[in-house]
PDB file of N, CA and C in Angstrom:
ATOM      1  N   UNK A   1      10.723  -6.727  11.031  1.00  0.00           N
ATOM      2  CA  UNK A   1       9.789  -7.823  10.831  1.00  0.00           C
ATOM      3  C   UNK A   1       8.654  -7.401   9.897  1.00  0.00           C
ATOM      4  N   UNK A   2       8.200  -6.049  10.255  1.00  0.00           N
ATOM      5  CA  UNK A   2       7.214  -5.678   9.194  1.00  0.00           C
ATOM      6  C   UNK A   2       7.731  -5.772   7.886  1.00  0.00           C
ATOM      7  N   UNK A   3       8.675  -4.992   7.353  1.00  0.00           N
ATOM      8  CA  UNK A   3       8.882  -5.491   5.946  1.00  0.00           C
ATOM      9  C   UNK A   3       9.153  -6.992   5.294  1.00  0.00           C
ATOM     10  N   UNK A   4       9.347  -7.897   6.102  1.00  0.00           N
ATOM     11  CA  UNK A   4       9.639  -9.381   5.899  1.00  0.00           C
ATOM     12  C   UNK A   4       8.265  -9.882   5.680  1.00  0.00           C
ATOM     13  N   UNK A   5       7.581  -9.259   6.366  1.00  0.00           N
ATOM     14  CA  UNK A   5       6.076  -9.937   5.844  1.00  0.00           C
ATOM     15  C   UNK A   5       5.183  -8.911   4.802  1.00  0.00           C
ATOM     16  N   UNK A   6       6.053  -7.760   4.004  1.00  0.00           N
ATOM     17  CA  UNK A   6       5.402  -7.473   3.473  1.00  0.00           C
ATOM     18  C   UNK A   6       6.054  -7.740   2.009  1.00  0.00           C
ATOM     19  N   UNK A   7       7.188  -7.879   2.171  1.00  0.00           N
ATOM     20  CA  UNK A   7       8.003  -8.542   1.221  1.00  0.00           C
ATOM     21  C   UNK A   7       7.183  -9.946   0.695  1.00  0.00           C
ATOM     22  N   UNK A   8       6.821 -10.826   2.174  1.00  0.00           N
ATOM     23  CA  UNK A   8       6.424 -12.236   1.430  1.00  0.00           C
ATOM     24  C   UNK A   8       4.996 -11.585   0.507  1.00  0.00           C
ATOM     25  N   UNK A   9       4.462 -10.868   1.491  1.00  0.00           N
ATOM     26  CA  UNK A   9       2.609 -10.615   0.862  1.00  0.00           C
ATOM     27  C   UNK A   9       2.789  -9.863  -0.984  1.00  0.00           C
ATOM     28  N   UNK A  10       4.042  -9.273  -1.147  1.00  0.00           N
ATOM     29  CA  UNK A  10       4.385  -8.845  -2.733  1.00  0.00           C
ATOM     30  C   UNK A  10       4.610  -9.800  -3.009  1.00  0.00           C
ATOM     31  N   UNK A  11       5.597 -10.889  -2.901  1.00  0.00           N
ATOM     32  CA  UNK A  11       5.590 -12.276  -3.438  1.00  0.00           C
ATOM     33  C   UNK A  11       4.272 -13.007  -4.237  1.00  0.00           C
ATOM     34  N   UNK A  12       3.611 -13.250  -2.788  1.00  0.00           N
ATOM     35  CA  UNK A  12       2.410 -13.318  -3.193  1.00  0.00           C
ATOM     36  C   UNK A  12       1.289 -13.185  -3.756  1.00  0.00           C
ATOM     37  N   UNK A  13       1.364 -11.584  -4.175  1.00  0.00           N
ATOM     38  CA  UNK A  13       0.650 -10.719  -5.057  1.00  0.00           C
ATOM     39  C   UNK A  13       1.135 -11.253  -6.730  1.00  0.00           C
ATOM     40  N   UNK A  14       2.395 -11.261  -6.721  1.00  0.00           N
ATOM     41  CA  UNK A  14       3.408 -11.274  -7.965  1.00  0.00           C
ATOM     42  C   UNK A  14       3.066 -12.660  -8.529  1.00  0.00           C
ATOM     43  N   UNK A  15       3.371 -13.669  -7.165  1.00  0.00           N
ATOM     44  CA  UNK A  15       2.923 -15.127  -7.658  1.00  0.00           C
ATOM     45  C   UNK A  15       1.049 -15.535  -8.572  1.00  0.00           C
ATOM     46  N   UNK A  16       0.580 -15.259  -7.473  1.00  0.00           N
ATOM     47  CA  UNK A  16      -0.945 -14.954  -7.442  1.00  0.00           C
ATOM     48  C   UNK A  16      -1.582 -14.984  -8.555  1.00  0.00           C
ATOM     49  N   UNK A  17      -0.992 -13.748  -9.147  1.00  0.00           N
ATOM     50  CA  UNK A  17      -1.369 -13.003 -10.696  1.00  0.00           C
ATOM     51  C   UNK A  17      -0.936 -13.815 -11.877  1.00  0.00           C
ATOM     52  N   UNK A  18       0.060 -14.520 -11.783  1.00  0.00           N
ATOM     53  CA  UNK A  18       0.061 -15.156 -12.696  1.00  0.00           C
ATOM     54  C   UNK A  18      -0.877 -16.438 -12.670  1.00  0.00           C
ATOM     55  N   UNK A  19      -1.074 -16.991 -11.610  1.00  0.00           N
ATOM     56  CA  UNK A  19      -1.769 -18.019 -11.509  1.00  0.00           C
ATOM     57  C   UNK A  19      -3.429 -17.562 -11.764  1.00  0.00           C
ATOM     58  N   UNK A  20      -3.669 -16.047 -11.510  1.00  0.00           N
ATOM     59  CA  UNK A  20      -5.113 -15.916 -11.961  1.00  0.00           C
ATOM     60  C   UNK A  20      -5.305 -15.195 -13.011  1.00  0.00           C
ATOM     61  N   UNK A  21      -4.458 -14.584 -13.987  1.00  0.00           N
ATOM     62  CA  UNK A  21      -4.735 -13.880 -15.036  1.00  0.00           C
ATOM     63  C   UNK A  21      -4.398 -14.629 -16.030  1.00  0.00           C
ATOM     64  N   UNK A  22      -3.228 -15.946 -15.932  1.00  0.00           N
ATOM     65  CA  UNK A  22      -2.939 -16.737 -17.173  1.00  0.00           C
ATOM     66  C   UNK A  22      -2.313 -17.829 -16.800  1.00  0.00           C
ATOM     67  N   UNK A  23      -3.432 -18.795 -15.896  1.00  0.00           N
ATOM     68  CA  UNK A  23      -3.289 -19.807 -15.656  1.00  0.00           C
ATOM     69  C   UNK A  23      -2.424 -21.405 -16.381  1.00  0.00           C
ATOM     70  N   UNK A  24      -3.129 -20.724 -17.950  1.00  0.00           N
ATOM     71  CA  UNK A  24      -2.127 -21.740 -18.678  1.00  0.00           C
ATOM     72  C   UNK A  24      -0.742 -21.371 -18.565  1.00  0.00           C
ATOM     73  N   UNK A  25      -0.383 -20.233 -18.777  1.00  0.00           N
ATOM     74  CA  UNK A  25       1.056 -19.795 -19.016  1.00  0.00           C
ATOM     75  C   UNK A  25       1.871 -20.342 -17.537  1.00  0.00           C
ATOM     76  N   UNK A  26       1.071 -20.079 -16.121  1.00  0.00           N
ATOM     77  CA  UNK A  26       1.828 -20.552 -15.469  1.00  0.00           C
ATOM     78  C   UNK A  26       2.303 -22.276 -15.167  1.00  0.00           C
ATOM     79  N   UNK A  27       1.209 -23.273 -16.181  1.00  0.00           N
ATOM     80  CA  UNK A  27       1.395 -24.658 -16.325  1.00  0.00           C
ATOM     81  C   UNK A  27       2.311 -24.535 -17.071  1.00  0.00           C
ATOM     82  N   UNK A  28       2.697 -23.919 -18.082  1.00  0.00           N
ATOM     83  CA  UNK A  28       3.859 -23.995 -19.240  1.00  0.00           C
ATOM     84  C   UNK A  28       5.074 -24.063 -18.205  1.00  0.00           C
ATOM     85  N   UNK A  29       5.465 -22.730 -17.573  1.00  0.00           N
ATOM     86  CA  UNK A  29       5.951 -22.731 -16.903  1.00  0.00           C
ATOM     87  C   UNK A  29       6.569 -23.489 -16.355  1.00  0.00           C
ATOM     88  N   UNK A  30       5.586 -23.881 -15.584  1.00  0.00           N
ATOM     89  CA  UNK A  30       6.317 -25.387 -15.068  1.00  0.00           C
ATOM     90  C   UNK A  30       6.749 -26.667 -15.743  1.00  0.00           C
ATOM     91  N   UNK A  31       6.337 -26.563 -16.411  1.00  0.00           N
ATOM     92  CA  UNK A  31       6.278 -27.494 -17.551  1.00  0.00           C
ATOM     93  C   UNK A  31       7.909 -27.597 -18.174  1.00  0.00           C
ATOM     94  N   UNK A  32       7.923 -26.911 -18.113  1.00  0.00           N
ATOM     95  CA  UNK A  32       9.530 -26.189 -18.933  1.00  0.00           C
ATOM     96  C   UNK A  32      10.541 -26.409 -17.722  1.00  0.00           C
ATOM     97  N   UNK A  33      10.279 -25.477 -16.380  1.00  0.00           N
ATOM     98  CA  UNK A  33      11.270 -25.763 -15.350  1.00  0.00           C
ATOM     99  C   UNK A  33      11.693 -27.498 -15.204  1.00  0.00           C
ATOM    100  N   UNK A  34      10.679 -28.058 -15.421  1.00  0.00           N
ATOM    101  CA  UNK A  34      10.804 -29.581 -15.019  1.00  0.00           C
ATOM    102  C   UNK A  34      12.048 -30.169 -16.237  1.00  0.00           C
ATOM    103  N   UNK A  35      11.966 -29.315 -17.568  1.00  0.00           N
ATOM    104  CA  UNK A  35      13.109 -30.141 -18.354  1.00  0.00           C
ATOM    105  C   UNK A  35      14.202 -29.494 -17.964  1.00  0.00           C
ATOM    106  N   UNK A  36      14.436 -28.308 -17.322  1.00  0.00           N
ATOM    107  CA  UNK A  36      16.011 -27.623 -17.189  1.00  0.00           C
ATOM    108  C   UNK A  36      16.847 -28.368 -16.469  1.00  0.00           C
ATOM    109  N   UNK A  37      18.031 -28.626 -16.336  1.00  0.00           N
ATOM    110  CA  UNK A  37      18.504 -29.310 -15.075  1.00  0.00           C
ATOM    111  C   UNK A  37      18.278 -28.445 -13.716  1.00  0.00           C
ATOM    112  N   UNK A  38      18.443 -29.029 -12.828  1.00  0.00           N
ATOM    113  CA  UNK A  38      18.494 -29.287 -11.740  1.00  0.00           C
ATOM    114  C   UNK A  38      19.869 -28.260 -10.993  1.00  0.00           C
ATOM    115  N   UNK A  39      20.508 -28.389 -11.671  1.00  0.00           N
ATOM    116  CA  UNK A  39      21.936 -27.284 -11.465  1.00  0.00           C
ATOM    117  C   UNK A  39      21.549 -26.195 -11.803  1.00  0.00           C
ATOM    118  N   UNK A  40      21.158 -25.846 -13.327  1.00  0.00           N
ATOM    119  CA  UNK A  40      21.159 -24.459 -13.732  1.00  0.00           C
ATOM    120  C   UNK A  40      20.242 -23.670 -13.056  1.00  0.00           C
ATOM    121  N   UNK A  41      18.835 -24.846 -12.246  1.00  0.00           N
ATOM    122  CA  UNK A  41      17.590 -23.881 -11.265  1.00  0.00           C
ATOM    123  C   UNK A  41      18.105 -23.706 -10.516  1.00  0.00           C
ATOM    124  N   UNK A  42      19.187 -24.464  -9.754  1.00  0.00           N
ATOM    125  CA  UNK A  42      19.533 -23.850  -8.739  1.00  0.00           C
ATOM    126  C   UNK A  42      20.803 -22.717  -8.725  1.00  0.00           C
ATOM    127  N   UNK A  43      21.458 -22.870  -9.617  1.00  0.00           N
ATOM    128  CA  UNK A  43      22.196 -21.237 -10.149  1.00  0.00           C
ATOM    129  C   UNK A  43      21.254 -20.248 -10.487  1.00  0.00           C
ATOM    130  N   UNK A  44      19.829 -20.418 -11.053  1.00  0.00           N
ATOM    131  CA  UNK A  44      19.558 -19.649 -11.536  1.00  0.00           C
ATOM    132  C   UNK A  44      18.052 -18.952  -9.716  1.00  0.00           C
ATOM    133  N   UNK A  45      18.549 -19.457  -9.037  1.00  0.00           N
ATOM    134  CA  UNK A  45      18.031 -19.378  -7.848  1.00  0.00           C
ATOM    135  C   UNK A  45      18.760 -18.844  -6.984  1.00  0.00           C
ATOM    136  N   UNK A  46      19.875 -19.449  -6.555  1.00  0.00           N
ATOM    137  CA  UNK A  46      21.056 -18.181  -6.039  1.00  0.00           C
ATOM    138  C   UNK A  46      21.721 -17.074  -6.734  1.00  0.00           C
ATOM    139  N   UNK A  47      21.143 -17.254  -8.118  1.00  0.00           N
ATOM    140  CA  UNK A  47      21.343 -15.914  -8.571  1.00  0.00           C
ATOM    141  C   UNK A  47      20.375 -14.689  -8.732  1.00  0.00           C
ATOM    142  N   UNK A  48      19.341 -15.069  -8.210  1.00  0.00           N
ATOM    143  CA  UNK A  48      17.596 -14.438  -7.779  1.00  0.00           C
ATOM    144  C   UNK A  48      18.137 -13.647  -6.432  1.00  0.00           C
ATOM    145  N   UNK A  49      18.712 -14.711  -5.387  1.00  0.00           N
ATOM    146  CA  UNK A  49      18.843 -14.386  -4.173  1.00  0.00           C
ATOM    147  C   UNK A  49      19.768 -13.346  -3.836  1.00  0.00           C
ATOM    148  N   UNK A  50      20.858 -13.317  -4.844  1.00  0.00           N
ATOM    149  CA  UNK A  50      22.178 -11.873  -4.727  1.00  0.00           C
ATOM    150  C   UNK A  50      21.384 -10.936  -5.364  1.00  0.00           C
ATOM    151  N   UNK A  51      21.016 -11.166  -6.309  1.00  0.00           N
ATOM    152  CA  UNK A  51      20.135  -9.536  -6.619  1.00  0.00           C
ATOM    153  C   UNK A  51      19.229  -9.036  -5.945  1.00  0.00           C
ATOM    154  N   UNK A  52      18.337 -10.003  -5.427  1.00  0.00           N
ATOM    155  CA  UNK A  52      17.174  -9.690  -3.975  1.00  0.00           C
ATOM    156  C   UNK A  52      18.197  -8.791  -3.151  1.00  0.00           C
ATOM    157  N   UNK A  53      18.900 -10.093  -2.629  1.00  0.00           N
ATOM    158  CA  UNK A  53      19.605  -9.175  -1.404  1.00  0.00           C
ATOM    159  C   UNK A  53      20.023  -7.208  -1.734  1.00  0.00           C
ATOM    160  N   UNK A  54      20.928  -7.101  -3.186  1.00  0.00           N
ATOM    161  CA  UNK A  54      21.988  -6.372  -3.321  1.00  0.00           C
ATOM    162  C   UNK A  54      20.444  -5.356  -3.823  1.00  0.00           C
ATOM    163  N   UNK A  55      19.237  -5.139  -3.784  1.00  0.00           N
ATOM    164  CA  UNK A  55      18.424  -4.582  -4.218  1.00  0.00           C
ATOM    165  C   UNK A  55      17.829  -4.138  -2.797  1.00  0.00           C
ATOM    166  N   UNK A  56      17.585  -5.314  -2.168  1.00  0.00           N
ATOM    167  CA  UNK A  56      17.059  -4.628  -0.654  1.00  0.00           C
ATOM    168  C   UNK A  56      18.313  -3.513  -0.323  1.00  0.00           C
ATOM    169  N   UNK A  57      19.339  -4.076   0.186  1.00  0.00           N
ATOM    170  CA  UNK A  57      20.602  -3.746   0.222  1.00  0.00           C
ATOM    171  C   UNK A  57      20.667  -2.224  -0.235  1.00  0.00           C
ATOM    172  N   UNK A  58      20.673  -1.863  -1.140  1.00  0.00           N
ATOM    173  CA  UNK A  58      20.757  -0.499  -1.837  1.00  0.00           C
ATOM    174  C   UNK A  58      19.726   0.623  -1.762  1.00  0.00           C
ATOM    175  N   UNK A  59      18.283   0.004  -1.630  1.00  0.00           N
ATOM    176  CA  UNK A  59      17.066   0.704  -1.132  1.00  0.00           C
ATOM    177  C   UNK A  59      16.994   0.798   0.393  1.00  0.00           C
ATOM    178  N   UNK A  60      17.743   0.206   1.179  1.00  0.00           N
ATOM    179  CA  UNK A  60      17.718   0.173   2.744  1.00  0.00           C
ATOM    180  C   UNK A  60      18.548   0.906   2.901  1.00  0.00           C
ATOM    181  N   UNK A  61      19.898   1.073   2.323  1.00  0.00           N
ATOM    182  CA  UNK A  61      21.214   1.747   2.600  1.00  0.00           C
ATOM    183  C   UNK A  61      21.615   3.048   2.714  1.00  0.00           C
TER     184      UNK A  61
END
């Protein structure tokens, strides 16, 4: 459980920073996700999630 919440709190750190060091860049950002489809975010989201995993996975193992 401890690493699950320290996992989210790096998230957070990671997220964070972009939103306070280059606030515009993270409006672009979004800005852009909103024209991609809808399919490719979400391929390109379960494909976030196998490398998460296969990365915890390999550093735990």
């Amino acid at each position: 459980m401890t690493d699950l919440v320290v996992g989210i709190g790096l998230v957070l750190v990671i997220e964070g920073l972009i939103w306070a060091l280059v606030p515009d860049l993270g409006a672009r950002l979004l800005q852009a996700m909103a024209a991609v489809p809808q399919s490719t975010v979400r391929y390109c989201g379960w494909s976030c999630v196998g490398v998460g995993l296969l990365l915890v996975w390999l550093v735990r193992g």
